[in-house]
PDB file of N, CA and C in Angstrom:
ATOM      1  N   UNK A   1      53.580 -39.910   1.389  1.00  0.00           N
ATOM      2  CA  UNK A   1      52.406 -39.091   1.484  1.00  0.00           C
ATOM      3  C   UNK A   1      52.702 -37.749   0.834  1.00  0.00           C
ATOM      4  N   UNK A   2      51.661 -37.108   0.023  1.00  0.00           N
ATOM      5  CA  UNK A   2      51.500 -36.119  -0.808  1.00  0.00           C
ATOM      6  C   UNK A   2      51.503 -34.833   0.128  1.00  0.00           C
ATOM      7  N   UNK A   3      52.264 -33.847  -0.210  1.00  0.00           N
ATOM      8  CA  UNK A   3      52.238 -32.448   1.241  1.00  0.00           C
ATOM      9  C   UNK A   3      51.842 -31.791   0.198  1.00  0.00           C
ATOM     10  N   UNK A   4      51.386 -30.493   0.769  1.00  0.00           N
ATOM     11  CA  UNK A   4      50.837 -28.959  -0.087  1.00  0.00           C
ATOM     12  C   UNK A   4      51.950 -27.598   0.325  1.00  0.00           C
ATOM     13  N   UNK A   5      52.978 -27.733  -0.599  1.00  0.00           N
ATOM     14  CA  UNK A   5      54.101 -27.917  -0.357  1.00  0.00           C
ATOM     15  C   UNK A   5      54.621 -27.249  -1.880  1.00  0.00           C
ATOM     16  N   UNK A   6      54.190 -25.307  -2.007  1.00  0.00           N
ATOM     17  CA  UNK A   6      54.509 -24.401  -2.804  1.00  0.00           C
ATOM     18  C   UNK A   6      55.255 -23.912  -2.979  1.00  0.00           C
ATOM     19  N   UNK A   7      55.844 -23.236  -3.703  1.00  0.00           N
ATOM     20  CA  UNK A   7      57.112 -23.298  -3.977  1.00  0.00           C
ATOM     21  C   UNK A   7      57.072 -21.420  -4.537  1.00  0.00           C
ATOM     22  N   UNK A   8      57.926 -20.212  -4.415  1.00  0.00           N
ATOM     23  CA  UNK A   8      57.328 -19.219  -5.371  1.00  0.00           C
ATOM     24  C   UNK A   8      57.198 -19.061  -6.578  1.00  0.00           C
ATOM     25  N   UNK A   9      58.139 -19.714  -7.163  1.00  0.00           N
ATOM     26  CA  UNK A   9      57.849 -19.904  -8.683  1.00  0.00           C
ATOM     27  C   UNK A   9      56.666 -20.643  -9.019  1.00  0.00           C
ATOM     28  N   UNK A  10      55.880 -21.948  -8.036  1.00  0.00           N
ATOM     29  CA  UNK A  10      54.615 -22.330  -8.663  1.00  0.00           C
ATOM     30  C   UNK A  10      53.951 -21.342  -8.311  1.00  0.00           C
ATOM     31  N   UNK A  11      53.858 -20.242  -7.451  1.00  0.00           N
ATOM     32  CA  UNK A  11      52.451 -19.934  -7.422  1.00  0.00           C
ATOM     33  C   UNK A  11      53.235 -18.482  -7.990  1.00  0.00           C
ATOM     34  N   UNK A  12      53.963 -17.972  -8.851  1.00  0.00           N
ATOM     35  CA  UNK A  12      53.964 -17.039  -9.315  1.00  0.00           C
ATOM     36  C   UNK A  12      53.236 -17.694 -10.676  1.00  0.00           C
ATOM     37  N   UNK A  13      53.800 -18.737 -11.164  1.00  0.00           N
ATOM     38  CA  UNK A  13      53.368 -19.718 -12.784  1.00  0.00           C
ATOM     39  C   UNK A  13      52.136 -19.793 -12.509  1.00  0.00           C
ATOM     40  N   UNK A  14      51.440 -20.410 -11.594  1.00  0.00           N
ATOM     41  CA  UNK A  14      49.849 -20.173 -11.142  1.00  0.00           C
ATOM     42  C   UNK A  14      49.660 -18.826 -11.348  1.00  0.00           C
ATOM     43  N   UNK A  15      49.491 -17.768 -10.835  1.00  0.00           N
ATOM     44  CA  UNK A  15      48.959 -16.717 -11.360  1.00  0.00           C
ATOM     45  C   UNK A  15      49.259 -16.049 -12.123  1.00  0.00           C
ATOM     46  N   UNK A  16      50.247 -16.432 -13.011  1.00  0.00           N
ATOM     47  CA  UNK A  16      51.150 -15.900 -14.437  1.00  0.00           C
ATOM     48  C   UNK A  16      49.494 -16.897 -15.646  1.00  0.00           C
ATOM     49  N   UNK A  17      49.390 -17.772 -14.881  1.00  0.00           N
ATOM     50  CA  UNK A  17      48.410 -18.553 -15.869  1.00  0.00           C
ATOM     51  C   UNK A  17      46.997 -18.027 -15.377  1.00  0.00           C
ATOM     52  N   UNK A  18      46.608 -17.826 -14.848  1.00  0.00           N
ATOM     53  CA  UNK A  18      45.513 -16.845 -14.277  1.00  0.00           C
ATOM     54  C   UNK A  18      45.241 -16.123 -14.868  1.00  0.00           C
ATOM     55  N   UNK A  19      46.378 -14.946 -14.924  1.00  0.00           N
ATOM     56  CA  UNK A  19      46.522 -13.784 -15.401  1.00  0.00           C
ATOM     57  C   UNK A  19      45.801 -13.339 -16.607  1.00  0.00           C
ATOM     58  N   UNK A  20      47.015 -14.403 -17.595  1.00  0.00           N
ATOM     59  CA  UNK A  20      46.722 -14.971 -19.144  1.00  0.00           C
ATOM     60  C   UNK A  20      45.405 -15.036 -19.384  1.00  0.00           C
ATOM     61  N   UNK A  21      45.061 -15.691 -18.500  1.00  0.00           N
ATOM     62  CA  UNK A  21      43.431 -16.533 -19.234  1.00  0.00           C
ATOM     63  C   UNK A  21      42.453 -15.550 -18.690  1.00  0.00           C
ATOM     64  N   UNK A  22      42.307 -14.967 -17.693  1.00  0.00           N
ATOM     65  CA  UNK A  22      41.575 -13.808 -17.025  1.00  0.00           C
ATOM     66  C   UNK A  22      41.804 -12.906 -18.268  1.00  0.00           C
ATOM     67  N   UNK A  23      42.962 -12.263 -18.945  1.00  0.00           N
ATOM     68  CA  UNK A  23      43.162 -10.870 -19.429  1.00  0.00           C
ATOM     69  C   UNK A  23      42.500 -11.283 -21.062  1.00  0.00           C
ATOM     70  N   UNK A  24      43.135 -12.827 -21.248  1.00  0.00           N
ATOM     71  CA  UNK A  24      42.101 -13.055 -22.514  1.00  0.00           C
ATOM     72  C   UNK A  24      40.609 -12.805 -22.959  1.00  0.00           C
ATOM     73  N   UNK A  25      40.157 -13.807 -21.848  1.00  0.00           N
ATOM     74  CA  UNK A  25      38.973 -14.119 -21.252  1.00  0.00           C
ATOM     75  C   UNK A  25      38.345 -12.299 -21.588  1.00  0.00           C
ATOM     76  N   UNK A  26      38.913 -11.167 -20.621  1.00  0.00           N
ATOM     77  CA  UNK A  26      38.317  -9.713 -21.051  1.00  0.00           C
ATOM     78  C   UNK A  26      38.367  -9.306 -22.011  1.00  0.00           C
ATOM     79  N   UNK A  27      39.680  -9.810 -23.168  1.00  0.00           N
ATOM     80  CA  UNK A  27      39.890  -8.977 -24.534  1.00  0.00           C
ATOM     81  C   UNK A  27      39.220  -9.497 -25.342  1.00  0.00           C
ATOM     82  N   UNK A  28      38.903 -11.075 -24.961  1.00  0.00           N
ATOM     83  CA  UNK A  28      37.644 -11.729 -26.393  1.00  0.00           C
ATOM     84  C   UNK A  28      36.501 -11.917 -26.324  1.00  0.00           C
ATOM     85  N   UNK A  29      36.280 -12.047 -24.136  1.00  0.00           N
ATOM     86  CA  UNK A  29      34.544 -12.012 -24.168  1.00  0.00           C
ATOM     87  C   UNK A  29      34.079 -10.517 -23.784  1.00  0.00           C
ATOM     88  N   UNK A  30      34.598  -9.959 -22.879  1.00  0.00           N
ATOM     89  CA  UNK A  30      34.048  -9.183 -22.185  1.00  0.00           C
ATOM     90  C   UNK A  30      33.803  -7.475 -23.092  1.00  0.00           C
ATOM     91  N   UNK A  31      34.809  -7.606 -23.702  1.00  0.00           N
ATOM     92  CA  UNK A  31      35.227  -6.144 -24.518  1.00  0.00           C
ATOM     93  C   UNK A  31      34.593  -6.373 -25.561  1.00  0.00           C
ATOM     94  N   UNK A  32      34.450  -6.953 -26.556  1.00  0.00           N
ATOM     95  CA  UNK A  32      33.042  -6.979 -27.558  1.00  0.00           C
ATOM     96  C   UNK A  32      31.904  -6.769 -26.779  1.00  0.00           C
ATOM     97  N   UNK A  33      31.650  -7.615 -26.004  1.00  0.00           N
ATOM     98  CA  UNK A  33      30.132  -7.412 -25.120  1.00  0.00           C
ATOM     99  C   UNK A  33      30.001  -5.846 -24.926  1.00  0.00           C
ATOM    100  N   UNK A  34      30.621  -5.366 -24.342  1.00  0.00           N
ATOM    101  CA  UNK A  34      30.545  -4.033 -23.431  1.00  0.00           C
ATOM    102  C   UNK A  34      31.073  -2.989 -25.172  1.00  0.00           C
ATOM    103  N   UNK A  35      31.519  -3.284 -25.926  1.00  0.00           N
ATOM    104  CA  UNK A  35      31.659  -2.436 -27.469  1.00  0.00           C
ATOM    105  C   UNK A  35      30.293  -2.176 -27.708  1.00  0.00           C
ATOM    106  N   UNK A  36      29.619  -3.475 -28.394  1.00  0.00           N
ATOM    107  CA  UNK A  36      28.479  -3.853 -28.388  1.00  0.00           C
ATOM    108  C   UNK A  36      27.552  -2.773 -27.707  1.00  0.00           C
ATOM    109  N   UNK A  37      27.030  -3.109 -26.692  1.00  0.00           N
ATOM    110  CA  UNK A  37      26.455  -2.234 -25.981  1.00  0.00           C
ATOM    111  C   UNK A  37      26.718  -0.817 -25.800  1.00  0.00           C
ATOM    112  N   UNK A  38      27.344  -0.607 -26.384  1.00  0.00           N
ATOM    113  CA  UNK A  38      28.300   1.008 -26.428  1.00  0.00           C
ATOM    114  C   UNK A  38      27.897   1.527 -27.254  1.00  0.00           C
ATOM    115  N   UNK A  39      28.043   0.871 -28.638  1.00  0.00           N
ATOM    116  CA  UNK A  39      27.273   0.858 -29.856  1.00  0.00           C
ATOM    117  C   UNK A  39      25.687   0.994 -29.851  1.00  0.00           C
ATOM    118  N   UNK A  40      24.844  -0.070 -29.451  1.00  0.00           N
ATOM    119  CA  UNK A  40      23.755   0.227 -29.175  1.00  0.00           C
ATOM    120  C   UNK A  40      23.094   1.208 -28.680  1.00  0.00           C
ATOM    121  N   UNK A  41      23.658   1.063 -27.467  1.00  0.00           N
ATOM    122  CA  UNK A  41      23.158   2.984 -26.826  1.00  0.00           C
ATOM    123  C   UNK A  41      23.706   3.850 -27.490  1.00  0.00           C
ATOM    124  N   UNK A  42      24.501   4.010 -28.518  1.00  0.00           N
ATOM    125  CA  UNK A  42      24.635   5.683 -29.239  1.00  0.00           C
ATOM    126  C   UNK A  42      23.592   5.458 -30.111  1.00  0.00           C
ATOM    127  N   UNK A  43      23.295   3.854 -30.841  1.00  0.00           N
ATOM    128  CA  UNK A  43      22.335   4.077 -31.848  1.00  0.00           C
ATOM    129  C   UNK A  43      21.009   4.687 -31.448  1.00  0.00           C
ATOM    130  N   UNK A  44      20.675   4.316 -29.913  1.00  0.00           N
ATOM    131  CA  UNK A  44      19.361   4.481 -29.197  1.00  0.00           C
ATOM    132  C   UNK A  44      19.439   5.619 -28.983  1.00  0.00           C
ATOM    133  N   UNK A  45      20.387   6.231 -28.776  1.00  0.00           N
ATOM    134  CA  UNK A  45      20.200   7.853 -28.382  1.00  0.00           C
ATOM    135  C   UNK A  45      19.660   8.371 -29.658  1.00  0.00           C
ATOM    136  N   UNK A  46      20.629   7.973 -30.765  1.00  0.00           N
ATOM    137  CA  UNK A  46      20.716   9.005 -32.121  1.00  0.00           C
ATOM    138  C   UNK A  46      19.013   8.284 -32.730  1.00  0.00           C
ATOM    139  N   UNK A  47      18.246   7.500 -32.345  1.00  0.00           N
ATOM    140  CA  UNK A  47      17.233   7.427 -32.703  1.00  0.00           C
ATOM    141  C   UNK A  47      15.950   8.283 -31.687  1.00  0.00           C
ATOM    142  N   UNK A  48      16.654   7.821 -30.574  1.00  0.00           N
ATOM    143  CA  UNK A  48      15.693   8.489 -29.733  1.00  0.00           C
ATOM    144  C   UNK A  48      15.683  10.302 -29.928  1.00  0.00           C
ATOM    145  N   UNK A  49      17.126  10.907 -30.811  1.00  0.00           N
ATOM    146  CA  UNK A  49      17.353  12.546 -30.319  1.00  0.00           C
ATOM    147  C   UNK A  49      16.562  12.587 -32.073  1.00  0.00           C
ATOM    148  N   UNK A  50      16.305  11.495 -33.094  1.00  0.00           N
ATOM    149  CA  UNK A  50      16.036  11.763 -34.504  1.00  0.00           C
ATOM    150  C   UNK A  50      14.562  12.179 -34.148  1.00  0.00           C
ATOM    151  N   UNK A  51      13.706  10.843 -33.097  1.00  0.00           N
ATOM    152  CA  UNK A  51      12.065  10.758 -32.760  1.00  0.00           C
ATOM    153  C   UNK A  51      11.911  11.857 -32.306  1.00  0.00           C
ATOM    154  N   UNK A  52      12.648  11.838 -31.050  1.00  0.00           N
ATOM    155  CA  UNK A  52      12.102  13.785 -30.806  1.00  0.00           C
ATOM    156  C   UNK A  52      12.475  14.929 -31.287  1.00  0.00           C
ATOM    157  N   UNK A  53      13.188  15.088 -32.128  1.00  0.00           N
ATOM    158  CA  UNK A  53      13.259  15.900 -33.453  1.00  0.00           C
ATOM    159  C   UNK A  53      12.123  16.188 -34.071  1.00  0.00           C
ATOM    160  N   UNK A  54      11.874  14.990 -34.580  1.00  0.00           N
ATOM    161  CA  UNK A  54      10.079  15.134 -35.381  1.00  0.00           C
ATOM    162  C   UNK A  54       9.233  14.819 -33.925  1.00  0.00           C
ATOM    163  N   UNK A  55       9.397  14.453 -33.409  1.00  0.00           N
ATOM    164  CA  UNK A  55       7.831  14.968 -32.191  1.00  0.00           C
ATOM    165  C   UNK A  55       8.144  16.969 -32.106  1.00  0.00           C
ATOM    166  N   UNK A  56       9.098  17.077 -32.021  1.00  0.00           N
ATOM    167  CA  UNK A  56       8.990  18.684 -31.719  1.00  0.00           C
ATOM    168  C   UNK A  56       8.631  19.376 -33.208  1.00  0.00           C
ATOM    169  N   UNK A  57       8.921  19.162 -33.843  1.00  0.00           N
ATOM    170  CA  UNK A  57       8.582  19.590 -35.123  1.00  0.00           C
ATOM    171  C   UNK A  57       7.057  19.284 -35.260  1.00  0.00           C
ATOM    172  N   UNK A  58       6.442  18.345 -34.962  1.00  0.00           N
ATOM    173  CA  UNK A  58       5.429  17.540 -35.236  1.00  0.00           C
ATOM    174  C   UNK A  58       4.204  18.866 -34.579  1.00  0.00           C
ATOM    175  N   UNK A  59       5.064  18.965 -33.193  1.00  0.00           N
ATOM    176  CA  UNK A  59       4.273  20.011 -32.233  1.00  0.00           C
ATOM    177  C   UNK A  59       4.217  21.850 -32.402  1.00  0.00           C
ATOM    178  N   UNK A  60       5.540  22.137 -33.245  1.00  0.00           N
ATOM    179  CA  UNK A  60       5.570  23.334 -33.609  1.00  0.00           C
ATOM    180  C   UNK A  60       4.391  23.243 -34.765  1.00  0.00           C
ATOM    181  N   UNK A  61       4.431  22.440 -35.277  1.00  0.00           N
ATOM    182  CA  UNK A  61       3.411  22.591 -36.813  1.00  0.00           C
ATOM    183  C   UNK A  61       1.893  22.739 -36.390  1.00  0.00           C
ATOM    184  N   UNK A  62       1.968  21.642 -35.219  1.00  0.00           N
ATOM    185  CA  UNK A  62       0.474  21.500 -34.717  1.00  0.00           C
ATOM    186  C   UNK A  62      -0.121  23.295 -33.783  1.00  0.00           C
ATOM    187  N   UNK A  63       1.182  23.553 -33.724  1.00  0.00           N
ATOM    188  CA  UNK A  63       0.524  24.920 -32.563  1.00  0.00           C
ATOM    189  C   UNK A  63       0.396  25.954 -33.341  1.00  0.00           C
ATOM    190  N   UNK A  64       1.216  26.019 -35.264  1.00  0.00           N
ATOM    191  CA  UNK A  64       1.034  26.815 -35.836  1.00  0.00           C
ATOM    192  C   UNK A  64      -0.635  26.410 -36.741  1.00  0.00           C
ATOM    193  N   UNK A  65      -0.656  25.141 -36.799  1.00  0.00           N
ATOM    194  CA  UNK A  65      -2.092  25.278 -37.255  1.00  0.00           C
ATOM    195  C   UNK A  65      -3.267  25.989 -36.346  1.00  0.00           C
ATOM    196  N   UNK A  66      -3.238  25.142 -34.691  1.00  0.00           N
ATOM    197  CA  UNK A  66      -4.022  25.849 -33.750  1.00  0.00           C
ATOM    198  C   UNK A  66      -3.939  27.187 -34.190  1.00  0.00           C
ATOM    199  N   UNK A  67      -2.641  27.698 -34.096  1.00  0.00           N
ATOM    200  CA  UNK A  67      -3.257  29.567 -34.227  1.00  0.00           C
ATOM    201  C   UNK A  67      -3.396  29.847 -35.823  1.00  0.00           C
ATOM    202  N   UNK A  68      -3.879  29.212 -36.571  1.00  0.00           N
ATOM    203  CA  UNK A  68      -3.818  29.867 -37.692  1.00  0.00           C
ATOM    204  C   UNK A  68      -5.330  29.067 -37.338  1.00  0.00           C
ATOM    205  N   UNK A  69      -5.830  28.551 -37.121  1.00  0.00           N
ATOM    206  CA  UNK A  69      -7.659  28.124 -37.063  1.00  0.00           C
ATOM    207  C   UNK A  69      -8.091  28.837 -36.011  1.00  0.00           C
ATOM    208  N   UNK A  70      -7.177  28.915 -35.177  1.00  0.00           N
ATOM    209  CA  UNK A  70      -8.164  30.257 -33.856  1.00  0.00           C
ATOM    210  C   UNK A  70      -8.286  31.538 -34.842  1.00  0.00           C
ATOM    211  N   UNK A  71      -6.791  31.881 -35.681  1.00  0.00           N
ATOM    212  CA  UNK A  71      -7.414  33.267 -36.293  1.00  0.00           C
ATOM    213  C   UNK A  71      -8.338  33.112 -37.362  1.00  0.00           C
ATOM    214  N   UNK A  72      -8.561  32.338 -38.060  1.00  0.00           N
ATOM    215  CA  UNK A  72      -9.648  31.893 -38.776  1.00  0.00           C
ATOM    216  C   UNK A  72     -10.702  31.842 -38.071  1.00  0.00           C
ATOM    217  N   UNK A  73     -10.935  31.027 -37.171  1.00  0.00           N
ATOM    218  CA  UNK A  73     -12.198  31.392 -36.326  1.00  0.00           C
ATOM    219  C   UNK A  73     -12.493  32.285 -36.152  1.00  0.00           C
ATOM    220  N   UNK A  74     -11.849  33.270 -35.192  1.00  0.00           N
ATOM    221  CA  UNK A  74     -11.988  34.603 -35.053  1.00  0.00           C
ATOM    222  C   UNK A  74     -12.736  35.235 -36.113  1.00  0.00           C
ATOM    223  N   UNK A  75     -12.079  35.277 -37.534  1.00  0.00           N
ATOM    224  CA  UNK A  75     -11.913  35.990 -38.731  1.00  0.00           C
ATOM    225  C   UNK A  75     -13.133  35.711 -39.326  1.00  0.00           C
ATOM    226  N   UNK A  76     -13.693  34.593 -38.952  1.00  0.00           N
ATOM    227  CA  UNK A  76     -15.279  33.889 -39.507  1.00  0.00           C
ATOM    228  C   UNK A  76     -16.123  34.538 -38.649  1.00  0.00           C
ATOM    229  N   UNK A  77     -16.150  34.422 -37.360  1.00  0.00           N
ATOM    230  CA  UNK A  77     -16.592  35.291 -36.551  1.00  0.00           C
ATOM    231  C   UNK A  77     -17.062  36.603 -36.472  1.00  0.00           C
ATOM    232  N   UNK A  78     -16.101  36.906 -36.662  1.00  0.00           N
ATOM    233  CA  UNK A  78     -16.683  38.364 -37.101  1.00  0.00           C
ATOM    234  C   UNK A  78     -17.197  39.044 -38.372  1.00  0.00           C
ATOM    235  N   UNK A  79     -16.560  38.011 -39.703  1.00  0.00           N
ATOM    236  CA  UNK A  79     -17.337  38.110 -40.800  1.00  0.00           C
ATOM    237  C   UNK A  79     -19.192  37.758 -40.495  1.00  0.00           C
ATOM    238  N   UNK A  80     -19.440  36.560 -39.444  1.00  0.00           N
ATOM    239  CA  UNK A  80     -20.625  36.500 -39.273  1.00  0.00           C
ATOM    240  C   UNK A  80     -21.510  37.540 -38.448  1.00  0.00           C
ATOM    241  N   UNK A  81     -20.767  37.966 -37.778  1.00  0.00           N
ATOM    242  CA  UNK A  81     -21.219  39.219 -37.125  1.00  0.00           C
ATOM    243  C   UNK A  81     -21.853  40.376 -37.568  1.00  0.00           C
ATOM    244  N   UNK A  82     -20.570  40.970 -38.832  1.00  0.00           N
ATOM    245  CA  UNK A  82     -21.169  41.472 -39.890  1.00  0.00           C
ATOM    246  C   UNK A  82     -22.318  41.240 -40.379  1.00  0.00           C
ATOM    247  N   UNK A  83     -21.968  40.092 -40.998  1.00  0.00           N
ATOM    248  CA  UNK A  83     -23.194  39.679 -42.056  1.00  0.00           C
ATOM    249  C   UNK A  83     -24.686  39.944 -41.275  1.00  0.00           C
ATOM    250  N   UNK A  84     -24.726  39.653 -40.116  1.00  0.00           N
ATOM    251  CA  UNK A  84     -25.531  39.174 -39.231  1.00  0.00           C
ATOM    252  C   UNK A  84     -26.480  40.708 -39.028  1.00  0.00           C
ATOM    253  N   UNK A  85     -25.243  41.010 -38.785  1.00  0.00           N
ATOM    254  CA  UNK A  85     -25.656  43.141 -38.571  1.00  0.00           C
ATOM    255  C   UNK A  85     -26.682  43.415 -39.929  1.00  0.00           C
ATOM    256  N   UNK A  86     -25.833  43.257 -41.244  1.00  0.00           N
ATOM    257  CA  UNK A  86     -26.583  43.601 -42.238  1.00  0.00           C
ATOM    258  C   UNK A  86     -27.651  43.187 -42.539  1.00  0.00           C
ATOM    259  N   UNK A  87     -27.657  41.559 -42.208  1.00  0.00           N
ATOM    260  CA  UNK A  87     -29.163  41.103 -42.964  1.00  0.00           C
ATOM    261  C   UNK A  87     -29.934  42.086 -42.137  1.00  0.00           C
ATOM    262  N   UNK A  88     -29.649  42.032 -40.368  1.00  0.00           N
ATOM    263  CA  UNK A  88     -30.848  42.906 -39.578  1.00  0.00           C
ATOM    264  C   UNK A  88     -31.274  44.044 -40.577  1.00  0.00           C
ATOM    265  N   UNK A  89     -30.159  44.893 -40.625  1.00  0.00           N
ATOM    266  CA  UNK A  89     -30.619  45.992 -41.101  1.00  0.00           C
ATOM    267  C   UNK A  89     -31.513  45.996 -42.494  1.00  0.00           C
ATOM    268  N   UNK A  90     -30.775  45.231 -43.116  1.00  0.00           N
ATOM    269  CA  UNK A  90     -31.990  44.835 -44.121  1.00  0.00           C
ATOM    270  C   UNK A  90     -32.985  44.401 -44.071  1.00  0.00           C
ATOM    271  N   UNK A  91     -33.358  43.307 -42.511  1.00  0.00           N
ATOM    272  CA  UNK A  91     -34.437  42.826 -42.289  1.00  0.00           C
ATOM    273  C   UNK A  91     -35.581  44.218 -42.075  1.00  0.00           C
ATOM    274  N   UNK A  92     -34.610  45.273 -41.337  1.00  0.00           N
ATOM    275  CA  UNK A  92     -35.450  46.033 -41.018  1.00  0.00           C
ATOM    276  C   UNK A  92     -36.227  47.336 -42.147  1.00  0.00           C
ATOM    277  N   UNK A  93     -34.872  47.767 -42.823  1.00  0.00           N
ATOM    278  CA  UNK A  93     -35.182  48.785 -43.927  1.00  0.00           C
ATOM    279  C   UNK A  93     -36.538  47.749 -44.874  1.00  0.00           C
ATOM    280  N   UNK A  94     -36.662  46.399 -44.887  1.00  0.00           N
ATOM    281  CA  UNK A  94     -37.470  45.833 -45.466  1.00  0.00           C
ATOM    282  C   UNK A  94     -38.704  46.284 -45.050  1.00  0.00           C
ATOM    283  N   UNK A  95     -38.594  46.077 -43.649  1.00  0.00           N
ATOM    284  CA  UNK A  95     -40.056  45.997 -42.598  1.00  0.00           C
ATOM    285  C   UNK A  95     -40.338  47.634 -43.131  1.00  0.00           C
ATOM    286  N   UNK A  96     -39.121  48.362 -43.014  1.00  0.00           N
ATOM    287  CA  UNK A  96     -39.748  49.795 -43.007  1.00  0.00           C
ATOM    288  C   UNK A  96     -40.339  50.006 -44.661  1.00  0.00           C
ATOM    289  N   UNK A  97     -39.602  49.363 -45.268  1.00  0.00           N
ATOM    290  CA  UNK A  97     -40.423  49.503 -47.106  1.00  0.00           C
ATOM    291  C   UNK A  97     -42.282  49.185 -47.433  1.00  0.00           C
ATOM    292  N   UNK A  98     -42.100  47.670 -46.030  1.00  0.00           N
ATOM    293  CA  UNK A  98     -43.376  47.292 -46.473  1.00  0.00           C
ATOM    294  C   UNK A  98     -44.360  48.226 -45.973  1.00  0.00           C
ATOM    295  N   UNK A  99     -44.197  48.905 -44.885  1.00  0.00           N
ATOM    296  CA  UNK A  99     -44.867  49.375 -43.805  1.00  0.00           C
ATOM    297  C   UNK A  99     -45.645  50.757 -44.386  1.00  0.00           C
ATOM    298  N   UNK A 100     -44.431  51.508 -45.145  1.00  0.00           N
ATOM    299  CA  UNK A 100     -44.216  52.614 -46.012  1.00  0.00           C
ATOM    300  C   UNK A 100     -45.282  52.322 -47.493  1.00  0.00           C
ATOM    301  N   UNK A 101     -45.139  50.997 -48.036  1.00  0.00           N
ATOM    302  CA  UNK A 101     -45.851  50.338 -49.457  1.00  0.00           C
ATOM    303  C   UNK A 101     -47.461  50.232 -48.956  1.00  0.00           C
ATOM    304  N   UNK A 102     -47.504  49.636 -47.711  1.00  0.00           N
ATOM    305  CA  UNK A 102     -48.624  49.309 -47.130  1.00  0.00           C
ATOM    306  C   UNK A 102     -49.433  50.606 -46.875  1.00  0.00           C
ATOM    307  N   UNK A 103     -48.953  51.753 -46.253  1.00  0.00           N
ATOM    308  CA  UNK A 103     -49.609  53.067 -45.967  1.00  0.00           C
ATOM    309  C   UNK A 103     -49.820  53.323 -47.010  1.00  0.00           C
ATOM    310  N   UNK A 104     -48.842  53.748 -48.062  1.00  0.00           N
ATOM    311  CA  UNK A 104     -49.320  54.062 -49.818  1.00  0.00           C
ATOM    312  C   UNK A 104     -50.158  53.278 -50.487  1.00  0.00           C
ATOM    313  N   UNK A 105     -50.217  52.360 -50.108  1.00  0.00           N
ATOM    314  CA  UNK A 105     -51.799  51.894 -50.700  1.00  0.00           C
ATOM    315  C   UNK A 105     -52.824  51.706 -50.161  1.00  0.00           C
ATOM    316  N   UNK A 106     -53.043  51.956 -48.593  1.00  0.00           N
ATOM    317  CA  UNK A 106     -54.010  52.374 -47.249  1.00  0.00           C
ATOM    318  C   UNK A 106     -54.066  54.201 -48.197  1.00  0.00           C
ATOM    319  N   UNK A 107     -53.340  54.746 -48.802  1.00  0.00           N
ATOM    320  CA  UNK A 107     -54.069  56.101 -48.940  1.00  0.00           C
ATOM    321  C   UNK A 107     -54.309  56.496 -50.318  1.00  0.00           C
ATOM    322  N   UNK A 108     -54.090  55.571 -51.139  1.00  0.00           N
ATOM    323  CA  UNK A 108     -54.431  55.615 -52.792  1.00  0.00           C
ATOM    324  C   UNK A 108     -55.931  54.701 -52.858  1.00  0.00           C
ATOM    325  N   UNK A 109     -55.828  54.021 -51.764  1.00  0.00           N
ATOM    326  CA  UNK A 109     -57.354  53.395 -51.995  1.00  0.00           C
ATOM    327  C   UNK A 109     -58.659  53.950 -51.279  1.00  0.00           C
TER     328      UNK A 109
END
């Protein structure tokens, strides 16, 4: 009859072969895998730090247009204001021409 019946040298050779195939097993599957992925996430960063690079850029440009069309607005604004002032006044020096043309010929006739 067969006993279970170890010896230290088998079970040092048992886990001497363990060892082996475990430490392989990490240097040919596990350590590419986990390189790999090491790799990937720097690429993802250095894409993700390139995207928001140009999103911030994207947004400085956009806030320098906003204020360069608010001061344009503004700047239209008050050109219309002007303008707005003058026609009056012209509307009015008109009214006062006709008013003035109208009496001068209410007293020549």
């Amino acid at each position: 009859m067969w006993t279970w019946e170890f010896q230290l040298d088998d079970i040092l050779t048992t886990l001497s072969i363990v060892a082996i195939i475990g430490g392989a097993s990490y240097r040919l599957l596990i350590v590419p895998i986990l390189t790999r992925i090491s790799d990937e996430r720097m690429q993802d960063n250095l894409i993700f730090t390139e995207r928001m690079g140009a999103l911030n850029q994207t947004l400085l440009e956009l806030k320098e247009e906003i204020k360069l069309s608010r001061e344009q607005r503004t700047k239209a604004y008050t050109e219309h204001v002007k303008l707005t002032a003058r026609v009056d006044g012209i509307e009015n020096r008109v009214d006062e021409l006709r008013g003035d043309f109208h009496e001068f010929t209410n007293k020549t006739h």
